[in-house]
PDB file of N, CA and C in Angstrom:
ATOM      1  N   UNK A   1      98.745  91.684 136.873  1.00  0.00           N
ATOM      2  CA  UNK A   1     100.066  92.265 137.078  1.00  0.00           C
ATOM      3  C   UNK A   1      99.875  93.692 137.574  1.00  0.00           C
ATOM      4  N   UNK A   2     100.469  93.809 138.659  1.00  0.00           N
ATOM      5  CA  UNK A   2     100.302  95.591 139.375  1.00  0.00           C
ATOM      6  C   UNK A   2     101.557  96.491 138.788  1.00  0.00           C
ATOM      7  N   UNK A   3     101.255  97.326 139.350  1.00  0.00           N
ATOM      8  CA  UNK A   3     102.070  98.209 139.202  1.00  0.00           C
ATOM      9  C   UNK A   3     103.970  98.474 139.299  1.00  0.00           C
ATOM     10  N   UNK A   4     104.741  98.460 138.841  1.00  0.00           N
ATOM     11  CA  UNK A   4     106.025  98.274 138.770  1.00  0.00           C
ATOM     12  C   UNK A   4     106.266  96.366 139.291  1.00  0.00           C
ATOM     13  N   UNK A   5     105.529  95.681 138.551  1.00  0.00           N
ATOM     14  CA  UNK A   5     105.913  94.293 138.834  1.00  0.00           C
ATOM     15  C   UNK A   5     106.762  93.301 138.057  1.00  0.00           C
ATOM     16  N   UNK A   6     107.965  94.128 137.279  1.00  0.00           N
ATOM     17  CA  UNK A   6     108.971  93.788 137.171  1.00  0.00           C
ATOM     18  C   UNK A   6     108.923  92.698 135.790  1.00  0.00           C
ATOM     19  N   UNK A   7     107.979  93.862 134.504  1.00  0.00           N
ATOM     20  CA  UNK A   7     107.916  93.718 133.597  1.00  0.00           C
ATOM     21  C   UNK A   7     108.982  93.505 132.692  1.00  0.00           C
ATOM     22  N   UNK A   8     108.608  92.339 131.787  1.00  0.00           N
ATOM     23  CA  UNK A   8     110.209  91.510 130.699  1.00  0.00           C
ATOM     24  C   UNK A   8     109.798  92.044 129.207  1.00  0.00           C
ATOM     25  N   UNK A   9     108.514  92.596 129.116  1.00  0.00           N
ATOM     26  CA  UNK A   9     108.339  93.457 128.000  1.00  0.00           C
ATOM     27  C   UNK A   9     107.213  93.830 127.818  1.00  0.00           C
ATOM     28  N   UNK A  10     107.086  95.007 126.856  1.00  0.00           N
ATOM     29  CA  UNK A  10     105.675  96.000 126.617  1.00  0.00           C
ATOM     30  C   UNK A  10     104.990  95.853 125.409  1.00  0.00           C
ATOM     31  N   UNK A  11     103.814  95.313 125.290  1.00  0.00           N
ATOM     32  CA  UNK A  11     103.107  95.553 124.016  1.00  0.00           C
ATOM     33  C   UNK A  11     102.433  97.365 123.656  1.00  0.00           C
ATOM     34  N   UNK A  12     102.658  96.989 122.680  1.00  0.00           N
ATOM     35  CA  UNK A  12     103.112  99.002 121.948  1.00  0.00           C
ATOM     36  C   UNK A  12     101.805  99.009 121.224  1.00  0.00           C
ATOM     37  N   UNK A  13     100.681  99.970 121.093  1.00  0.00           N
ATOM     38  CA  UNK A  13     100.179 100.086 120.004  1.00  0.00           C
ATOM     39  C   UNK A  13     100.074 101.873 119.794  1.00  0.00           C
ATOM     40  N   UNK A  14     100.203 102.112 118.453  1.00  0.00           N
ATOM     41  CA  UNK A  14     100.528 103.718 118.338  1.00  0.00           C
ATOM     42  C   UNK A  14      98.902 103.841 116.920  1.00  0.00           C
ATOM     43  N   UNK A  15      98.116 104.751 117.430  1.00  0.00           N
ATOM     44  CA  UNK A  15      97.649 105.156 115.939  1.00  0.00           C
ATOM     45  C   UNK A  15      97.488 106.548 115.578  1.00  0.00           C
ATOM     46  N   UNK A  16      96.583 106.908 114.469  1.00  0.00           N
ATOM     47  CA  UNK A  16      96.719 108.660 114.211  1.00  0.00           C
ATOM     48  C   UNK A  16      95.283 108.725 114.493  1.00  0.00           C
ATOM     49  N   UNK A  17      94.531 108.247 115.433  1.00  0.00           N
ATOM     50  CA  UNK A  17      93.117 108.931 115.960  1.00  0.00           C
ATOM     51  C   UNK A  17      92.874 107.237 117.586  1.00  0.00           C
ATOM     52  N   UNK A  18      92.627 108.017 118.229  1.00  0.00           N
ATOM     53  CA  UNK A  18      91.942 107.247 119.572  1.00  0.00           C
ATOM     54  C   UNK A  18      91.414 105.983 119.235  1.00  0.00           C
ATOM     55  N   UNK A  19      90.755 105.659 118.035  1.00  0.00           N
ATOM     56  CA  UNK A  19      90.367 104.139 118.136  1.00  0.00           C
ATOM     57  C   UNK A  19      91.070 103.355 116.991  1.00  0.00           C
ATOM     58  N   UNK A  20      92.272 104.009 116.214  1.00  0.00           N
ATOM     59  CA  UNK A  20      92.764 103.143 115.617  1.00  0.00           C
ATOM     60  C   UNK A  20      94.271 102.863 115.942  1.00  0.00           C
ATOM     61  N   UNK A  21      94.954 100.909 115.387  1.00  0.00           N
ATOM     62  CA  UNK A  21      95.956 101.388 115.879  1.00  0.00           C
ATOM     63  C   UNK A  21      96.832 100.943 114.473  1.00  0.00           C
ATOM     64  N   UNK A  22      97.114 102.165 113.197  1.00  0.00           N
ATOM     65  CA  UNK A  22      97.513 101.869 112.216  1.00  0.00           C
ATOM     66  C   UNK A  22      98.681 102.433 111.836  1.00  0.00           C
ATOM     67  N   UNK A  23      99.176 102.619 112.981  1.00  0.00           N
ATOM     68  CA  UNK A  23     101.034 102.746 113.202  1.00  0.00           C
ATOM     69  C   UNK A  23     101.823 101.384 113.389  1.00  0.00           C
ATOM     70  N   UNK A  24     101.379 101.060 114.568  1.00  0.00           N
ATOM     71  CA  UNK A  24     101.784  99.984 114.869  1.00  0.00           C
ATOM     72  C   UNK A  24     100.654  99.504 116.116  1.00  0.00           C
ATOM     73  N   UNK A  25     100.208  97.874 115.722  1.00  0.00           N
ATOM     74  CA  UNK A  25      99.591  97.086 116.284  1.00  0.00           C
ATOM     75  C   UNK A  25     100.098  96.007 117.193  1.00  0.00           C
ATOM     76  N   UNK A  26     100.102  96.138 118.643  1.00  0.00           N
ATOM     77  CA  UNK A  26     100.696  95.390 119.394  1.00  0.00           C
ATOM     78  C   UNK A  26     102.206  95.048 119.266  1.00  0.00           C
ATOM     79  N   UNK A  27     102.519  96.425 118.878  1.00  0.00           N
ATOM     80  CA  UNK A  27     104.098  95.310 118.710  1.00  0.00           C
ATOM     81  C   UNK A  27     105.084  95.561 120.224  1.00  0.00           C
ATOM     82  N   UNK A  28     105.841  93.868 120.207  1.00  0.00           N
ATOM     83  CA  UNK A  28     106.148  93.591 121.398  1.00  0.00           C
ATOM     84  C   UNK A  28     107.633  94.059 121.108  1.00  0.00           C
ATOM     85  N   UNK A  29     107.785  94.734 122.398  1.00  0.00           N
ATOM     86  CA  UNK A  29     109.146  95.132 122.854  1.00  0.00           C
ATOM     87  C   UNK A  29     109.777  94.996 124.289  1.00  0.00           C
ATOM     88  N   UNK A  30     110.829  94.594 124.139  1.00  0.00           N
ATOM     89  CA  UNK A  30     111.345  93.770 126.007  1.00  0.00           C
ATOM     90  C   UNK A  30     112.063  95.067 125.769  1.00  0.00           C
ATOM     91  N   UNK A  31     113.174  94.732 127.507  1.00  0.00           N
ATOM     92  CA  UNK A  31     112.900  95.557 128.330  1.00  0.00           C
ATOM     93  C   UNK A  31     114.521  96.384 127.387  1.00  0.00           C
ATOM     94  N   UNK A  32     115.127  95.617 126.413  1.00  0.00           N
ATOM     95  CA  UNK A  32     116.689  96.216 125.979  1.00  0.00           C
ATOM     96  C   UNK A  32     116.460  96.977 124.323  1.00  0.00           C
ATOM     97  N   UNK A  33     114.815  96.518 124.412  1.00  0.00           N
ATOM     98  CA  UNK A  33     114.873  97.243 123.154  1.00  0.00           C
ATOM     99  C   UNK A  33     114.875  98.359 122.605  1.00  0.00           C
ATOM    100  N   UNK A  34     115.514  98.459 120.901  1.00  0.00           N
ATOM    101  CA  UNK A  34     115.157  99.942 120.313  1.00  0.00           C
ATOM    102  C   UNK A  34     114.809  99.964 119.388  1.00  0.00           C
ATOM    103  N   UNK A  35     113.436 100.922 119.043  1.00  0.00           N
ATOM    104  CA  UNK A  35     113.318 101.305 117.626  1.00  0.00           C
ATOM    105  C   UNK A  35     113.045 102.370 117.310  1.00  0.00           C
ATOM    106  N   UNK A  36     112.634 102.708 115.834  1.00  0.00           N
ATOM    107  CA  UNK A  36     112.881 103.730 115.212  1.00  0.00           C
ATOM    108  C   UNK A  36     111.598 104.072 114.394  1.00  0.00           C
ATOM    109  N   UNK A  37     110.462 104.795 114.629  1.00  0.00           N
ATOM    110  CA  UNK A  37     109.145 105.001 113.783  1.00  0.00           C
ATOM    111  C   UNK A  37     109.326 106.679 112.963  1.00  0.00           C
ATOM    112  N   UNK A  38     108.939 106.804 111.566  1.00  0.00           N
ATOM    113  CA  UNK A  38     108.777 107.922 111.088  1.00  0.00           C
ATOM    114  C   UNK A  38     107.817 108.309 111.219  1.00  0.00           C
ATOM    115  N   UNK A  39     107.332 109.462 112.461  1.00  0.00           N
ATOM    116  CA  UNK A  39     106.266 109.994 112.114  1.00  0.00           C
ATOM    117  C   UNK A  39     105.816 111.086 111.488  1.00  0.00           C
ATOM    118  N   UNK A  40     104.936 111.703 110.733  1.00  0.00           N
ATOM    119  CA  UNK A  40     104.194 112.646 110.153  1.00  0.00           C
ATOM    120  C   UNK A  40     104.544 114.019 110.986  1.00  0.00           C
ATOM    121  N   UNK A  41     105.314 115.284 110.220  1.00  0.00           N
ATOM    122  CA  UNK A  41     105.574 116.477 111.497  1.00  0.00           C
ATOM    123  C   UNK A  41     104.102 117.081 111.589  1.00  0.00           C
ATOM    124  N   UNK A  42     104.185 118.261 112.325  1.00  0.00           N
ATOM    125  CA  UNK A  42     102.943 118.553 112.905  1.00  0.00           C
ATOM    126  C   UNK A  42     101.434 117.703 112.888  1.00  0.00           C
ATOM    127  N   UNK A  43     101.338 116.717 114.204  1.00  0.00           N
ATOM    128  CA  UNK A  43     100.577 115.393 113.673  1.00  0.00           C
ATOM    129  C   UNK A  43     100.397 115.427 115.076  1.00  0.00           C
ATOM    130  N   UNK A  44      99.539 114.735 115.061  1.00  0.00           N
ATOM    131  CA  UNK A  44      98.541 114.471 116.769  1.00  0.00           C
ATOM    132  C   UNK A  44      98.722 112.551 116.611  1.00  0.00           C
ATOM    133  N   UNK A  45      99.509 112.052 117.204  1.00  0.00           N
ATOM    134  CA  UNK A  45      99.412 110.394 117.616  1.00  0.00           C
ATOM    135  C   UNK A  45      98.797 110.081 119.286  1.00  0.00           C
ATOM    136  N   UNK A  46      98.453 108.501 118.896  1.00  0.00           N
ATOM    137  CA  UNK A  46      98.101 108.095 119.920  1.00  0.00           C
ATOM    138  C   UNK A  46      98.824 106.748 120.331  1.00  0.00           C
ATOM    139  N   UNK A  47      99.146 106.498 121.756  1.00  0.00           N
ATOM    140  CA  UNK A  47     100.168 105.525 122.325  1.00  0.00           C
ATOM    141  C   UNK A  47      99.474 104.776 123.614  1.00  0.00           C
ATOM    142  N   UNK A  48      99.257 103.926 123.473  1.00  0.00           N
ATOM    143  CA  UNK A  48      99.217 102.528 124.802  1.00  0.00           C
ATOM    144  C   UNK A  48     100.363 101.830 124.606  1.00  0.00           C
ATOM    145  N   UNK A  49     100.743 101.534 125.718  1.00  0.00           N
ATOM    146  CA  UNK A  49     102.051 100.984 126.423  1.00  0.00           C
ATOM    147  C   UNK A  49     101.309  99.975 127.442  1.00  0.00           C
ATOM    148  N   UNK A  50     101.425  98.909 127.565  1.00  0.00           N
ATOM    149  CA  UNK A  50     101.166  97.350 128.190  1.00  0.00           C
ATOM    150  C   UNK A  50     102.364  96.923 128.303  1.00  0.00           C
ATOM    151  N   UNK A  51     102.897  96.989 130.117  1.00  0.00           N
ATOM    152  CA  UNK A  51     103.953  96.066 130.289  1.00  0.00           C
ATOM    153  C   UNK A  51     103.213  94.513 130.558  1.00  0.00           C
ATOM    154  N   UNK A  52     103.814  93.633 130.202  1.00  0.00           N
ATOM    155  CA  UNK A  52     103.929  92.194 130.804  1.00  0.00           C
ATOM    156  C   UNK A  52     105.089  91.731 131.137  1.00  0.00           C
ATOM    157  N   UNK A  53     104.851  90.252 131.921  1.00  0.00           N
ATOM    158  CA  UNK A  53     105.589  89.309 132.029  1.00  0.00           C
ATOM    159  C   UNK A  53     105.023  88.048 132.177  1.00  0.00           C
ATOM    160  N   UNK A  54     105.668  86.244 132.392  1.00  0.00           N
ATOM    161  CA  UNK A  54     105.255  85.493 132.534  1.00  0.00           C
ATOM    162  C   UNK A  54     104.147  85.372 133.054  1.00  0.00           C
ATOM    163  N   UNK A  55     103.820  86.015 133.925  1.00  0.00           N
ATOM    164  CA  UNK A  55     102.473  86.184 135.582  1.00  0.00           C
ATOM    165  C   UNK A  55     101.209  86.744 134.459  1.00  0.00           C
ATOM    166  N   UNK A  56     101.499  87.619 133.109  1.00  0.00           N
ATOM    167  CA  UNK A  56     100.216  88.177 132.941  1.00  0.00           C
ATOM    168  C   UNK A  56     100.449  89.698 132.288  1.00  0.00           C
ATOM    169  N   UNK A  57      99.356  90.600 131.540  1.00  0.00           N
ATOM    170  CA  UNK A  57      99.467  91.824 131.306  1.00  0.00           C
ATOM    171  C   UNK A  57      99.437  92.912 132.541  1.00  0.00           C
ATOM    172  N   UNK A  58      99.292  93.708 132.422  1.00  0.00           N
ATOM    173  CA  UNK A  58      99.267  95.160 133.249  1.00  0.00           C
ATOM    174  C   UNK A  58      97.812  95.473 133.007  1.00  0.00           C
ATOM    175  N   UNK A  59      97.144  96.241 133.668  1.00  0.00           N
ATOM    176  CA  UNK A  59      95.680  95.854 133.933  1.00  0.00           C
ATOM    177  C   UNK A  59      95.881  97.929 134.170  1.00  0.00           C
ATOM    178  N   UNK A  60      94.894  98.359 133.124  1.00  0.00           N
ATOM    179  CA  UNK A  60      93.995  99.658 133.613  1.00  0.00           C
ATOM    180  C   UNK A  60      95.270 100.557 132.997  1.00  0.00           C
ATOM    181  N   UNK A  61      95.796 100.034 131.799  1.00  0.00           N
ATOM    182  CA  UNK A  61      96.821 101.358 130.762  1.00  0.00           C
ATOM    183  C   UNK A  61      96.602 102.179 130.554  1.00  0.00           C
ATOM    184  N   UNK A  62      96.586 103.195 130.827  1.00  0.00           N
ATOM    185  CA  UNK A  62      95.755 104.285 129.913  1.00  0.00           C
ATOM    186  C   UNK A  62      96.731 104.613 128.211  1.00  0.00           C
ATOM    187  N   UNK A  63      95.360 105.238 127.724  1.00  0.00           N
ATOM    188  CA  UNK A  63      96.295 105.674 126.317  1.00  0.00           C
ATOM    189  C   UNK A  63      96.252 107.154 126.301  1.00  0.00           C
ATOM    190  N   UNK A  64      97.649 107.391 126.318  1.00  0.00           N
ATOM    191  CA  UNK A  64      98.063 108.961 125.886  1.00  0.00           C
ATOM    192  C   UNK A  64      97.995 109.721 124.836  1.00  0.00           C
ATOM    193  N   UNK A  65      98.316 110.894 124.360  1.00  0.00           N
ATOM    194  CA  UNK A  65      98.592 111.532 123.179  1.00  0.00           C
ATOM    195  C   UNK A  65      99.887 112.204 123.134  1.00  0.00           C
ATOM    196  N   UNK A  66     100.658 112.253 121.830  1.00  0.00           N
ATOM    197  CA  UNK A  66     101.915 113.345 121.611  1.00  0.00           C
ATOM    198  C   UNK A  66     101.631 114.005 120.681  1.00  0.00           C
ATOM    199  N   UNK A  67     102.088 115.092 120.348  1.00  0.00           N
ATOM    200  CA  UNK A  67     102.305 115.726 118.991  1.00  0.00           C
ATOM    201  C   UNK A  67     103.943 116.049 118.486  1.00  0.00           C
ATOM    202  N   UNK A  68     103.764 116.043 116.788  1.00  0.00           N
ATOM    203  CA  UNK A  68     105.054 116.074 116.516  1.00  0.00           C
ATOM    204  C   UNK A  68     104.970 117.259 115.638  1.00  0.00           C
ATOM    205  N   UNK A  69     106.456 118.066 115.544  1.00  0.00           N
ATOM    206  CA  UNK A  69     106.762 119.194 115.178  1.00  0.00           C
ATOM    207  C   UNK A  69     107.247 119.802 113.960  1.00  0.00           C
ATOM    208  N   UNK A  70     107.250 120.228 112.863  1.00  0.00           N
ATOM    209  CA  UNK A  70     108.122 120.002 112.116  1.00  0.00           C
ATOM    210  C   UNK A  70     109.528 121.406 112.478  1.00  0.00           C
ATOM    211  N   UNK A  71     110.375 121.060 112.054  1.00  0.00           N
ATOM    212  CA  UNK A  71     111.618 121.557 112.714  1.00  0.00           C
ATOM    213  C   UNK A  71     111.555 121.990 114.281  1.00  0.00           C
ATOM    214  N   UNK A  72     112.325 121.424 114.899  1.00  0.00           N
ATOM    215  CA  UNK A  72     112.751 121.451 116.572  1.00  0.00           C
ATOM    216  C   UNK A  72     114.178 121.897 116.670  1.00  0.00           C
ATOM    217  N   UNK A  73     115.019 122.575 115.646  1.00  0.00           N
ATOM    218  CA  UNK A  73     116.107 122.829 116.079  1.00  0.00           C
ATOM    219  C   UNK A  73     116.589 123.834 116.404  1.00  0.00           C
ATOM    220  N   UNK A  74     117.986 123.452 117.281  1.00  0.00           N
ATOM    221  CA  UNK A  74     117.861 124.526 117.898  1.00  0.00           C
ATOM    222  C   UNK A  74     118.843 125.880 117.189  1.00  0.00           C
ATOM    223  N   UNK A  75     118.094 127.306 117.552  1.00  0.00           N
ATOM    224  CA  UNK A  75     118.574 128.627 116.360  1.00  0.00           C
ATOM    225  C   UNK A  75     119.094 129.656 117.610  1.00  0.00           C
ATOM    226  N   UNK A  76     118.939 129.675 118.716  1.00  0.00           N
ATOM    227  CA  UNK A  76     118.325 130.766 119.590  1.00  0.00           C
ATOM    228  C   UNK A  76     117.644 131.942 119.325  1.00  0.00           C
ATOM    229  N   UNK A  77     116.488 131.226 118.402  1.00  0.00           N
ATOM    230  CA  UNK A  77     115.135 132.089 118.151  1.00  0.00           C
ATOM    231  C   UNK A  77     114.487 132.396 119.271  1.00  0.00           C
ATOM    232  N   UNK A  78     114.365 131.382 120.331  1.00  0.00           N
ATOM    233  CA  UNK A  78     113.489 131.425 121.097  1.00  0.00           C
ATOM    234  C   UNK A  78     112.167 130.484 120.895  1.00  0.00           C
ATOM    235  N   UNK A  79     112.255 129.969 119.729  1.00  0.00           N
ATOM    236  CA  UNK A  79     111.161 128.994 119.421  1.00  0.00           C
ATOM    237  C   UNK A  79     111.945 127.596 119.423  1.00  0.00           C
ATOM    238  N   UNK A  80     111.676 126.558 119.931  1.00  0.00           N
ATOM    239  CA  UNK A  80     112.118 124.960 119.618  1.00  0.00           C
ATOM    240  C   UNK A  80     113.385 124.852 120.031  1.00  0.00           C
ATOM    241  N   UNK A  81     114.274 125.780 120.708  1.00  0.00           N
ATOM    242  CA  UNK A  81     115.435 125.608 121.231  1.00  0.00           C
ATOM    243  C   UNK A  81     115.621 124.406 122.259  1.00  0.00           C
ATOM    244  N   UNK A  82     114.799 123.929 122.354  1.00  0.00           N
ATOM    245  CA  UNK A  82     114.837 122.845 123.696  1.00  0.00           C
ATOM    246  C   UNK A  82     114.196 121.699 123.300  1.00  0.00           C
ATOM    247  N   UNK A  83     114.038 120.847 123.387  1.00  0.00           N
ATOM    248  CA  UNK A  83     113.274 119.297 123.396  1.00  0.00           C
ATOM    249  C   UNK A  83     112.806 119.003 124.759  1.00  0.00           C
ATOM    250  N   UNK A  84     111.614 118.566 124.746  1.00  0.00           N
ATOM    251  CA  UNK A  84     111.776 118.234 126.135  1.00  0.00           C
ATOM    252  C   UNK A  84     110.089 117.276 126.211  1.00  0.00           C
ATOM    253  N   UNK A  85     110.446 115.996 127.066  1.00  0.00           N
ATOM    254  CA  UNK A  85     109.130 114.913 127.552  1.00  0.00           C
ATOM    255  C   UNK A  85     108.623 115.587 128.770  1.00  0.00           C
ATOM    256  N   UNK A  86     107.545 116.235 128.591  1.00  0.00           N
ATOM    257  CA  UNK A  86     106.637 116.776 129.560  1.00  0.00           C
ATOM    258  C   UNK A  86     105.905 115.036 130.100  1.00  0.00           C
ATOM    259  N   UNK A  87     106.696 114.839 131.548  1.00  0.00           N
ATOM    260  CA  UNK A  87     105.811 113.631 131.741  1.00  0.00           C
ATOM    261  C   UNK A  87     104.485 113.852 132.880  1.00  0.00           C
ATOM    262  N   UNK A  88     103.348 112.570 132.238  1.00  0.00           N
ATOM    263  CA  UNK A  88     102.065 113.298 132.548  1.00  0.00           C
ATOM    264  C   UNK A  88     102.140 111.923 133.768  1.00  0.00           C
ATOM    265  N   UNK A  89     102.252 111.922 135.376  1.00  0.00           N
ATOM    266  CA  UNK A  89     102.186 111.637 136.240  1.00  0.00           C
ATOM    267  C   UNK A  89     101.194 110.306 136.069  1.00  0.00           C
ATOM    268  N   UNK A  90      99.979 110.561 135.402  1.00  0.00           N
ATOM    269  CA  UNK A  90      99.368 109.328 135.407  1.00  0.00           C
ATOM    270  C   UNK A  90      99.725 108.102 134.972  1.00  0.00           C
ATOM    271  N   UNK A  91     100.640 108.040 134.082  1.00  0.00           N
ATOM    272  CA  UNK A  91     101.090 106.784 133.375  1.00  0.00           C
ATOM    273  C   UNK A  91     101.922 106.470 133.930  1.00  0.00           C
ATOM    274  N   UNK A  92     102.328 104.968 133.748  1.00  0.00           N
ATOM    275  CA  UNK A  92     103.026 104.197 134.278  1.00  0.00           C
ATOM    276  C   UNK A  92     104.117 103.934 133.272  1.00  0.00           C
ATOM    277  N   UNK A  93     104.638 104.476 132.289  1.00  0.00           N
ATOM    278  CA  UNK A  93     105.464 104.275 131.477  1.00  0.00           C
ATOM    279  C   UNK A  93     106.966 105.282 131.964  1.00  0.00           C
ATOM    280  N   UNK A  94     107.790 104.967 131.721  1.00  0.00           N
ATOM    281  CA  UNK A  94     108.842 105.695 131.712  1.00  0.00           C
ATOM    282  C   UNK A  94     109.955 105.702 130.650  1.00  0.00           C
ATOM    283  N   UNK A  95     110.418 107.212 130.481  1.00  0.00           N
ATOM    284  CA  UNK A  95     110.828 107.325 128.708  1.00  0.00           C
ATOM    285  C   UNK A  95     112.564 107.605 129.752  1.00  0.00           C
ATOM    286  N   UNK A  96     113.313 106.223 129.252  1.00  0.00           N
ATOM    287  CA  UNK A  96     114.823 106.433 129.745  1.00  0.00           C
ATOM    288  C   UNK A  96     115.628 107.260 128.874  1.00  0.00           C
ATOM    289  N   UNK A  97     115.316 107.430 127.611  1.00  0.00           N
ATOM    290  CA  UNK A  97     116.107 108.104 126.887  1.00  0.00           C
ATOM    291  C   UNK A  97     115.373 108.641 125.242  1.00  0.00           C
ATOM    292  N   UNK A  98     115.991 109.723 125.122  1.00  0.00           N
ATOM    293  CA  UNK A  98     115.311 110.042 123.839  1.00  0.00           C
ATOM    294  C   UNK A  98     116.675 110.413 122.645  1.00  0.00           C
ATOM    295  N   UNK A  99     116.567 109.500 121.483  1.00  0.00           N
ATOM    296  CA  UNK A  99     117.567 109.806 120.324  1.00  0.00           C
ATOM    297  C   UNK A  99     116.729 110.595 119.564  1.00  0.00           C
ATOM    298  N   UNK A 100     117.797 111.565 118.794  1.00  0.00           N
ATOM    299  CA  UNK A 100     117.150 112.323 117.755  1.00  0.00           C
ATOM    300  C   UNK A 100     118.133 111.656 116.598  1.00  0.00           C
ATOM    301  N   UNK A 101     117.786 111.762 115.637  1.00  0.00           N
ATOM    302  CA  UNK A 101     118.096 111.104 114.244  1.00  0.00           C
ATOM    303  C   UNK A 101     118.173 112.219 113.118  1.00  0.00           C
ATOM    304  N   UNK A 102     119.270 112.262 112.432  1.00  0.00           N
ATOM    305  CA  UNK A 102     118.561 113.127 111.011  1.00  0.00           C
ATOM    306  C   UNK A 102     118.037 112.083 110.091  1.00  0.00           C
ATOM    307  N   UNK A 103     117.710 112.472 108.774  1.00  0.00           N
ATOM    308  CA  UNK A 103     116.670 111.994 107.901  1.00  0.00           C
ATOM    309  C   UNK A 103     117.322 110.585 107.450  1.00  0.00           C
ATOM    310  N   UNK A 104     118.104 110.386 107.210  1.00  0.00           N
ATOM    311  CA  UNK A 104     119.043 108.968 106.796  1.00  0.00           C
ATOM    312  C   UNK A 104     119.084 108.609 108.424  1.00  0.00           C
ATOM    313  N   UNK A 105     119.010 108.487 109.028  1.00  0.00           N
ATOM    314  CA  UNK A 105     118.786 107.636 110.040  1.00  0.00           C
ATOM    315  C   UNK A 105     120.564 107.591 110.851  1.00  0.00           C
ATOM    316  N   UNK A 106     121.181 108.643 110.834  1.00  0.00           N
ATOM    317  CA  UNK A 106     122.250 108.915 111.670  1.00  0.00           C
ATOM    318  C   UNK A 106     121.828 109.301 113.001  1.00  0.00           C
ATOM    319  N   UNK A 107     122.333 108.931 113.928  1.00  0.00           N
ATOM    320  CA  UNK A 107     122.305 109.855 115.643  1.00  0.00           C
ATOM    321  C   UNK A 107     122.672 111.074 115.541  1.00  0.00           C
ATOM    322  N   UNK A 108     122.327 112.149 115.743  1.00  0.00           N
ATOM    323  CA  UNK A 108     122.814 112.870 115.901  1.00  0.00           C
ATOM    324  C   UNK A 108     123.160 113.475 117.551  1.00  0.00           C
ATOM    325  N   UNK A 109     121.791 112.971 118.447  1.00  0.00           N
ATOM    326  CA  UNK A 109     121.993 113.546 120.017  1.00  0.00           C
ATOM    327  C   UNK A 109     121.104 112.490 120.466  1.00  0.00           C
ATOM    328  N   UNK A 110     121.812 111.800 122.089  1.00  0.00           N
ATOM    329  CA  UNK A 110     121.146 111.448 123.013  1.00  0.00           C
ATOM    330  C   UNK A 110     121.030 112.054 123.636  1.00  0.00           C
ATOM    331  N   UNK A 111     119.498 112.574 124.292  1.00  0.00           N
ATOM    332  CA  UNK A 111     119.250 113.902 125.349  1.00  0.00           C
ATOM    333  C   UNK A 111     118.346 112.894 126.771  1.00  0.00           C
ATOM    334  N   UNK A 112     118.844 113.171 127.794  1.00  0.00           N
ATOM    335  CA  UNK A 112     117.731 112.889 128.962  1.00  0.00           C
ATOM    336  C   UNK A 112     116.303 113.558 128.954  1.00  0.00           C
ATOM    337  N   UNK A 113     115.281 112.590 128.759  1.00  0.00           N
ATOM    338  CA  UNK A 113     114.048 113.314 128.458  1.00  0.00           C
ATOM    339  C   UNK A 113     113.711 114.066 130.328  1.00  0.00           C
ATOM    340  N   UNK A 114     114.356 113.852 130.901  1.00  0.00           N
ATOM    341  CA  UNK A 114     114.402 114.854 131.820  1.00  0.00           C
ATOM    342  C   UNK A 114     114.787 116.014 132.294  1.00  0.00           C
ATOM    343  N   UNK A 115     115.371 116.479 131.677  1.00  0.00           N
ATOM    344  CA  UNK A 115     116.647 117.495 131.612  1.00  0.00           C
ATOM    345  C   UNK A 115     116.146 118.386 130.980  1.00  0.00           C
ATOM    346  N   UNK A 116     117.012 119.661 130.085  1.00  0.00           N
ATOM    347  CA  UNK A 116     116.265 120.976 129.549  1.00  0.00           C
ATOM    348  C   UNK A 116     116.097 120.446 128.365  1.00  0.00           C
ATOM    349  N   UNK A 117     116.771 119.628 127.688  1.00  0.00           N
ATOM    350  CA  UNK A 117     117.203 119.159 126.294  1.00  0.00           C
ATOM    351  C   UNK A 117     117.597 119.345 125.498  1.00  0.00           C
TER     352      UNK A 117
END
């Protein structure tokens, strides 16, 4: 399967060091899905993203890294006022939208991970 070939869903694996994946292991997600992971604040994760479809996997994924923050809100300190997906050109993944949540699991903001945030 090449590149933008019109993948029906992505196998996910997330861990907290490069060779493990003890977040989540292969888990499959099509193309309408959503979920919701708690991660650890100030924390270094790791993410492979595998689109497929009927034809086969996606061939040559690379695996990325994020880090997470503890408090991102915004004060106009000048610190964390913004959110924002710095996207890294090499991957083939694309982030359509980013929810923020408070701790009970309410929405609080949908932001375009493109935008200032």
């Amino acid at each position: 399967m090449g590149r933008n070939s019109g993948a029906t869903a992505y196998k996910v694996d997330i861990g907290s060091s490069p060779i493990e994946n003890d977040i989540l292991n292969g888990g499959v997600f099509y193309t309408n899905s959503t979920f919701a992971l708690n991660f650890e604040p100030n924390s270094l994760y790791f993410i492979r993203i595998v689109p497929f479809n009927s034809t086969g996997e996606a061939i040559d994924c690379n695996q990325t890294s994020f880090s997470t923050i503890l408090g991102c809100g915004p004060n106009s300190d000048g610190f964390h006022d913004y959110w924002q997906y710095l996207h890294d050109r090499n991957h083939d993944f694309i982030i359509e939208a980013l929810y923020i949540y408070d701790r009970y699991g309410k929405l609080i903001k949908q932001i375009d991970p493109y935008g200032k945030g």
